[in-house]
Protein backbone atom coordinates (compact mmCIF):
# COMPACT_ATOMS: atom_id res chain seq x y z
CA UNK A 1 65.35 135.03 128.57
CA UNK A 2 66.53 132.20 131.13
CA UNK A 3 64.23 130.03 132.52
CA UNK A 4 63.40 129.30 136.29
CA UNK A 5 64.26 125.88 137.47
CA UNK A 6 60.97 125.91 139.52
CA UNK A 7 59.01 126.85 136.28
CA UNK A 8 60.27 124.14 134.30
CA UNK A 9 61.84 121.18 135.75
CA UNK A 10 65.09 120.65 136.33
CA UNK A 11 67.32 122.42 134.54
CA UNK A 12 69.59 121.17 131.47
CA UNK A 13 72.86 119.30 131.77
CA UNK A 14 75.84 121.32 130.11
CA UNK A 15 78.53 117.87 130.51
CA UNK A 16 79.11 113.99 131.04
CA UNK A 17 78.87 112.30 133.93
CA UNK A 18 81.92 110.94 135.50
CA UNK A 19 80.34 107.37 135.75
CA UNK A 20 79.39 107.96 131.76
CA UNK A 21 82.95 108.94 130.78
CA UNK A 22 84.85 105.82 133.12
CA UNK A 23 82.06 103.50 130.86
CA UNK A 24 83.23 104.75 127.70
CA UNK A 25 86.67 104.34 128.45
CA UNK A 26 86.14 100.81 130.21
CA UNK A 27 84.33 99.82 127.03
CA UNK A 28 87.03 101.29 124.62
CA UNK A 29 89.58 99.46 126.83
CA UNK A 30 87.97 96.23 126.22
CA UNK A 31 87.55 96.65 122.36
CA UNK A 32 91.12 97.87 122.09
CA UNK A 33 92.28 94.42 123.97
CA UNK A 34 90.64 92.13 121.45
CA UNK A 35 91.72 93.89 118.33
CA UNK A 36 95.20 94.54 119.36
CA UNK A 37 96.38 90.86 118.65
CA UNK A 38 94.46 90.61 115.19
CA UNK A 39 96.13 93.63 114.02
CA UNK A 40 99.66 92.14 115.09
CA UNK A 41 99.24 89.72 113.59
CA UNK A 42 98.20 91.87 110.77
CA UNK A 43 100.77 93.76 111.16
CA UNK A 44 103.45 90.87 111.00
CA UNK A 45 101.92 89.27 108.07
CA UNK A 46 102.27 92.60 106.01
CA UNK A 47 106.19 92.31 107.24
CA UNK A 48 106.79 88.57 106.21
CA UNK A 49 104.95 89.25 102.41
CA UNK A 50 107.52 92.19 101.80
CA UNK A 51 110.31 90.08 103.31
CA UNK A 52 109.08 87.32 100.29
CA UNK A 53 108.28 89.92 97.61
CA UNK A 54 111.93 91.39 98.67
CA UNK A 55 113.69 87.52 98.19
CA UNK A 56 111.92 87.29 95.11
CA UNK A 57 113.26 90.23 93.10
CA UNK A 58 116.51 89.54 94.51
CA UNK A 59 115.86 85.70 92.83
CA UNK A 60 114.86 87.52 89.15
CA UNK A 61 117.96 89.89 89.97
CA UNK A 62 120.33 86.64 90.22
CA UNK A 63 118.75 85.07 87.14
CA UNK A 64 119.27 87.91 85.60
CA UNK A 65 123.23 88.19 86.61
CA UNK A 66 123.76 84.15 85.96
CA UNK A 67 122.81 85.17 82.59
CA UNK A 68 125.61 88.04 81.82
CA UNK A 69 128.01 86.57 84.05
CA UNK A 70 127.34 82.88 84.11
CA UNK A 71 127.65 82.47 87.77
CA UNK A 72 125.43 84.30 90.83
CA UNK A 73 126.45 87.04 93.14
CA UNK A 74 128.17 86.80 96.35
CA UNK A 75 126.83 90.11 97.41
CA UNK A 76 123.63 93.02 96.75
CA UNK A 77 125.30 95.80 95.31
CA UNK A 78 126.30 93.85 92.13
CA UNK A 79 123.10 92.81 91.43
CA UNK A 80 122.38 96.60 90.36
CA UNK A 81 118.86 98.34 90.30
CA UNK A 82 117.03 95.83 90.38
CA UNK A 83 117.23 95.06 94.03
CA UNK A 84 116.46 97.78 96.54
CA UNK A 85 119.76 99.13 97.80
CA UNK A 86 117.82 99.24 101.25
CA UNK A 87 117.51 95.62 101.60
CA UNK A 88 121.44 94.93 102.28
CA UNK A 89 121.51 97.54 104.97
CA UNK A 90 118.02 96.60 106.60
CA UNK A 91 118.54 95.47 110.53
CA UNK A 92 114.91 95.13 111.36
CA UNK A 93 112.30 94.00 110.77
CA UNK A 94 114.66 91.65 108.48
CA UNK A 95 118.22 90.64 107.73
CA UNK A 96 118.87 89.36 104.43
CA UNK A 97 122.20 87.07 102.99
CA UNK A 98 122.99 85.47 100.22
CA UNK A 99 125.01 82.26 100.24
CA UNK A 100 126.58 80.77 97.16
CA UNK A 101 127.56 77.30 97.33
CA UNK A 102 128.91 77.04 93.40
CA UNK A 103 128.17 78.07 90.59
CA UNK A 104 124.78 77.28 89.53
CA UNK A 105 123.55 77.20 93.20
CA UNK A 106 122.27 80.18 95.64
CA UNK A 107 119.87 80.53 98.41
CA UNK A 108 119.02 84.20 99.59
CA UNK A 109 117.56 83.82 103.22
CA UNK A 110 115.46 86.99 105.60
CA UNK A 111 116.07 86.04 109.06
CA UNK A 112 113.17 88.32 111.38
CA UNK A 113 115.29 89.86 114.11
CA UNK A 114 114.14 93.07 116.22
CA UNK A 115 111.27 91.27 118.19
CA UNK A 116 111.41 88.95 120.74
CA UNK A 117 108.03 87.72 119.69
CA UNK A 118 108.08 86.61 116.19
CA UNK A 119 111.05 84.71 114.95
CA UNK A 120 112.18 82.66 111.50
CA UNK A 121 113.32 82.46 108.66
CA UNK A 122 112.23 82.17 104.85
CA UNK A 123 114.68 81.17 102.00
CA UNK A 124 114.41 81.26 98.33
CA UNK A 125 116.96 78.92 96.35
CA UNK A 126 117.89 79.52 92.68
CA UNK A 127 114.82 77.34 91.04
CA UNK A 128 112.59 79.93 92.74
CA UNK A 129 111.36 78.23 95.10
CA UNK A 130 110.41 79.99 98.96
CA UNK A 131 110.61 78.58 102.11
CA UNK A 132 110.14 78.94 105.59
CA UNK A 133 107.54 80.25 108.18
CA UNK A 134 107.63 83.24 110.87
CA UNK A 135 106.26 81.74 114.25
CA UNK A 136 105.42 82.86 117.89
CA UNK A 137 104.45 80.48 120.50
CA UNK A 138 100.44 79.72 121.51
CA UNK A 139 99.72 81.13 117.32
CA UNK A 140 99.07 79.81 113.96
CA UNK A 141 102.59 80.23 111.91
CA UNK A 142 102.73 83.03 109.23
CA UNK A 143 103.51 81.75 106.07
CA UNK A 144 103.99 84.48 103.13
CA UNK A 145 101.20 84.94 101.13
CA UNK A 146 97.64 85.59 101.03
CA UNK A 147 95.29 83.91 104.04
């Protein structure tokens, strides 16, 4: 049986406001705008560690070529499957190279390219060693690794 509005009260809301649903949007808005640099960021530092874990196996790939071959490669696909056949023909988020300069020397850089934000460059020379930091203006500079 229905009820009477007069009996009652007033009767019962079915719906939202449109004041109630602009709030929730308003305060959605504003979360959305404070985490939307963090995860970026996030975002960006996730990039640069797979950039680093990528140099690295192509280090252990050269150390393991030096060793059969006595000298290191000029180029990815004769380093085998050990390196990810990806990584040569990656444009974005990162462009990697190898340079020689003799025999017993190498450097592998990933240059970030694709955003007109973030920029750099990290390098990892035959002892193993990586380089280099991934920067925007106004921020703190990524670095590879845990932070």
């Amino acid at each position: 049986m229905r009820r009477k509005r007069s009996e009652f009260g007033p009767s019962r809301r079915d719906g939202f406001s449109i004041v109630e649903i602009m709030m929730v949007l308003v305060i959605i808005s504003v979360l959305l705008a404070i985490a939307a640099p963090s995860f970026q960021r996030a975002t960006e530092q996730v990039q640069c560690n797979v950039a680093a874990a990528n140099l690295q196996a192509v280090w252990a790939a050269q150390r393991f070529y030096w060793l059969e071959n006595h000298q290191y490669s000029a180029n990815f696909p004769n380093l085998g499957d050990m390196v990810d056949p990806s990584i040569s023909a990656a444009a974005t988020p990162y462009v990697y190279s190898i340079q020689i300069i003799d025999n017993n020397t190498f450097s592998v850089s990933a240059t970030r390219t694709g955003n007109s934000k973030w920029g750099g460059q990290l390098v990892i020379d035959q002892t193993g060693v990586l380089t280099g930091v991934i920067q925007t203006p106004g921020q703190q500079d990524i670095v590879p690794g845990l932070q």
